[in-house]
C-alpha atoms as a PDB file:
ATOM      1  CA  UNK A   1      12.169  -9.960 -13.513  1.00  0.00           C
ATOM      2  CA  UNK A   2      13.468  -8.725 -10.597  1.00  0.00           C
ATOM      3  CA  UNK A   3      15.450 -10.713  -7.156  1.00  0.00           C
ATOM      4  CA  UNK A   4      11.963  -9.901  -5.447  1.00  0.00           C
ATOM      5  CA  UNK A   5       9.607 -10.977  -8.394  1.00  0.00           C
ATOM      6  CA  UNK A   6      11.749 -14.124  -8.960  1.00  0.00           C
ATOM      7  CA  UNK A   7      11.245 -15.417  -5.179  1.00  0.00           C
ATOM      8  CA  UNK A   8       7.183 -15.432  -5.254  1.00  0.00           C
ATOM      9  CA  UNK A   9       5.548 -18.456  -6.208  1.00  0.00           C
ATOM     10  CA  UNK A  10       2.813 -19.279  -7.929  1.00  0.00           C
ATOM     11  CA  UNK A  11       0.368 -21.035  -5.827  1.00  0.00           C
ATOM     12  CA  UNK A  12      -3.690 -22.217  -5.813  1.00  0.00           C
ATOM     13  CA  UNK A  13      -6.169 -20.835  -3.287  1.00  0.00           C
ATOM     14  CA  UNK A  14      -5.747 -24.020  -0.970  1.00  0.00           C
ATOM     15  CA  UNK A  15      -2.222 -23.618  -1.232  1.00  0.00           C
ATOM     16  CA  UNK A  16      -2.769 -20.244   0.237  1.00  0.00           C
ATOM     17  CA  UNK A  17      -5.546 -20.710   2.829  1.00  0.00           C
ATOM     18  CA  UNK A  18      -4.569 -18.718   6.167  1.00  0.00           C
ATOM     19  CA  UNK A  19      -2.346 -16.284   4.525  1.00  0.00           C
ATOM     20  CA  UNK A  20      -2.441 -12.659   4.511  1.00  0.00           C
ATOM     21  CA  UNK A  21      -4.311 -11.427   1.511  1.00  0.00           C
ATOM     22  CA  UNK A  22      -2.526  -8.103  -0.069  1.00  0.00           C
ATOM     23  CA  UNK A  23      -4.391  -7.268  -2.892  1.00  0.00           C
ATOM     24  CA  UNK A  24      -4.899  -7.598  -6.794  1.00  0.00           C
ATOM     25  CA  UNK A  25      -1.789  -7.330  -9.050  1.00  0.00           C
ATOM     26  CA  UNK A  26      -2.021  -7.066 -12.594  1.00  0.00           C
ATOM     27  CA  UNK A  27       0.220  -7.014 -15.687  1.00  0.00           C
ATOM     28  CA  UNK A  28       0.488  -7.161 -19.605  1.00  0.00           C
ATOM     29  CA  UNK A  29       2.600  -7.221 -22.654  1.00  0.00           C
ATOM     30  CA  UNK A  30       2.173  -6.604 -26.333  1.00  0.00           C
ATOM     31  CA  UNK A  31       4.477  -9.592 -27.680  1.00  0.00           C
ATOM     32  CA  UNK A  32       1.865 -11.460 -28.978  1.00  0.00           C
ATOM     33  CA  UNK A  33       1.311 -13.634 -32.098  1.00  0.00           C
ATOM     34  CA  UNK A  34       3.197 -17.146 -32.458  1.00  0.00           C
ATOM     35  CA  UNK A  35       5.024 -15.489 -29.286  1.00  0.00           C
ATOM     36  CA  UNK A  36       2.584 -16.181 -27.090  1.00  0.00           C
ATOM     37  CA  UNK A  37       4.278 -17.825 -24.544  1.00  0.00           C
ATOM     38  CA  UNK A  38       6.929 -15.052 -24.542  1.00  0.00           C
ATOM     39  CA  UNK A  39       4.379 -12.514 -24.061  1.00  0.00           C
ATOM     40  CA  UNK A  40       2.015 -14.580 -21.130  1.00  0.00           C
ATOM     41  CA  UNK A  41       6.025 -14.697 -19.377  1.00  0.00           C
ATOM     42  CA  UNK A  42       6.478 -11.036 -20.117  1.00  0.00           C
ATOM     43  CA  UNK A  43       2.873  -9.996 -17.843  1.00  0.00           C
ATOM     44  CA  UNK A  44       4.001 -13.044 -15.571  1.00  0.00           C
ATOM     45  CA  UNK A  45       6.922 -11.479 -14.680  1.00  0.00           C
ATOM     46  CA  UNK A  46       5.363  -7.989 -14.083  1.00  0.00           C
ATOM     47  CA  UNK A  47       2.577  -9.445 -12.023  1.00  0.00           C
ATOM     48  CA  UNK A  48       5.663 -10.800 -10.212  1.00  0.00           C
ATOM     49  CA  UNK A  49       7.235  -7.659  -9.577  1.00  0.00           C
ATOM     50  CA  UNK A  50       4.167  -6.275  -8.628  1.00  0.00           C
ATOM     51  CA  UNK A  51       3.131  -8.834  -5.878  1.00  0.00           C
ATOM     52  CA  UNK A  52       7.146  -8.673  -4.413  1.00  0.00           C
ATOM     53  CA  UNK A  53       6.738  -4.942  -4.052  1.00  0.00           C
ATOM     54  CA  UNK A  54       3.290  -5.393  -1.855  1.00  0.00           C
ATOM     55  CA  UNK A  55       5.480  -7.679   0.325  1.00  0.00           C
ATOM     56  CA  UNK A  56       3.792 -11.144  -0.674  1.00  0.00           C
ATOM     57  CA  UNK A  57       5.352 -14.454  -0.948  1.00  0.00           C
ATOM     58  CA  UNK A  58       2.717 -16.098  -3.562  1.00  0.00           C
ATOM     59  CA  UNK A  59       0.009 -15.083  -6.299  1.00  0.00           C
ATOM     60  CA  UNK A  60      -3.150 -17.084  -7.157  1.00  0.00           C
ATOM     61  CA  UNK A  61      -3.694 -16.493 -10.894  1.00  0.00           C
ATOM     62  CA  UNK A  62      -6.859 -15.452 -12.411  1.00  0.00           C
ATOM     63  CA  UNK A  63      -8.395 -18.795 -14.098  1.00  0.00           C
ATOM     64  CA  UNK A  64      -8.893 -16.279 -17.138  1.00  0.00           C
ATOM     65  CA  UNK A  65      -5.024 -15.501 -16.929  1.00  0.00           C
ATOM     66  CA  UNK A  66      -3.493 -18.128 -19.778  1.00  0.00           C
ATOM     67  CA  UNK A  67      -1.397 -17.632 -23.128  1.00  0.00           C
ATOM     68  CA  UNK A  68      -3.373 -17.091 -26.298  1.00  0.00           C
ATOM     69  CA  UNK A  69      -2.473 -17.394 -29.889  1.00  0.00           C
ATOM     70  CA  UNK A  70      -3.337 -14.063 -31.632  1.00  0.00           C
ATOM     71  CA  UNK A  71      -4.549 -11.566 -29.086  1.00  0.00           C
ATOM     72  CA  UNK A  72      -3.370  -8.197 -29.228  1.00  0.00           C
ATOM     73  CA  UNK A  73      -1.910  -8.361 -25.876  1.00  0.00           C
ATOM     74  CA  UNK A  74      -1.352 -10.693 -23.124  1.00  0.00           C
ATOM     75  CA  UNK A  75      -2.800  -9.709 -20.125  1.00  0.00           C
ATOM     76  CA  UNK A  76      -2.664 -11.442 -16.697  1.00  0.00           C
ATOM     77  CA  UNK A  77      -4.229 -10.992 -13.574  1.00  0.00           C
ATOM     78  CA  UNK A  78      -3.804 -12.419 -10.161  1.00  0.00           C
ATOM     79  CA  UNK A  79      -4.475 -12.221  -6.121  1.00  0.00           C
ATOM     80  CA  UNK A  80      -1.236 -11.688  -4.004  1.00  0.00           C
ATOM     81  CA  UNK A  81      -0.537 -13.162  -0.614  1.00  0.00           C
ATOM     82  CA  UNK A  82       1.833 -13.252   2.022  1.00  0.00           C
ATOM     83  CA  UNK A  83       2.949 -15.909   4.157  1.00  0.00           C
ATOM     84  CA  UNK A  84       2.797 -15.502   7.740  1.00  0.00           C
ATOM     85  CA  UNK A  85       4.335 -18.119   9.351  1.00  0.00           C
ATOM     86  CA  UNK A  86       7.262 -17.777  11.004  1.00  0.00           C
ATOM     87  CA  UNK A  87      10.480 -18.110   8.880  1.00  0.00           C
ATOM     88  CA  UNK A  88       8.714 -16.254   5.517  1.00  0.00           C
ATOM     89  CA  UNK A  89       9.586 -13.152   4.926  1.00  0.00           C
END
């Protein structure tokens, strides 16, 4: 992950109410298997980078977006935001 990707948080819609909406971002990974979690991090942290290069300060995950046992790739989806109060970046 990158500095950027590391700094957004991961947030629910009425965490984000009033915020700047940027935009779908999404990401995936093919470690799979009894590495699930590994892979569901991997697309995370892509999604991450993603969102930080639109400029936004939080995602809202896709209720679909979770780790699975024995998929052939972890895939993850989410809605980035961006903070507009003064003091966010």
């Amino acid at each position: 992950m990158t500095p950027e990707g590391s700094k957004i948080k991961v947030s629910t819609k009425d965490e984000v109410k009033g915020f700047e909406y940027l935009g779908i971002v999404e990401g995936s990974s093919s470690m799979t298997g009894v590495a699930r979690d590994t892979g569901f991090r991997s697309a995370l942290n892509e999604v991450m980078n993603k969102a930080a290069k639109l400029g936004a300060t939080n995602i809202v995950l896709d209720e679909k977006s979770e780790s699975k046992y024995w998929t052939t790739s972890e895939n993850v989806r989410a809605e980035a935001y961006r903070n507009k109060a003064p003091g966010t970046r």
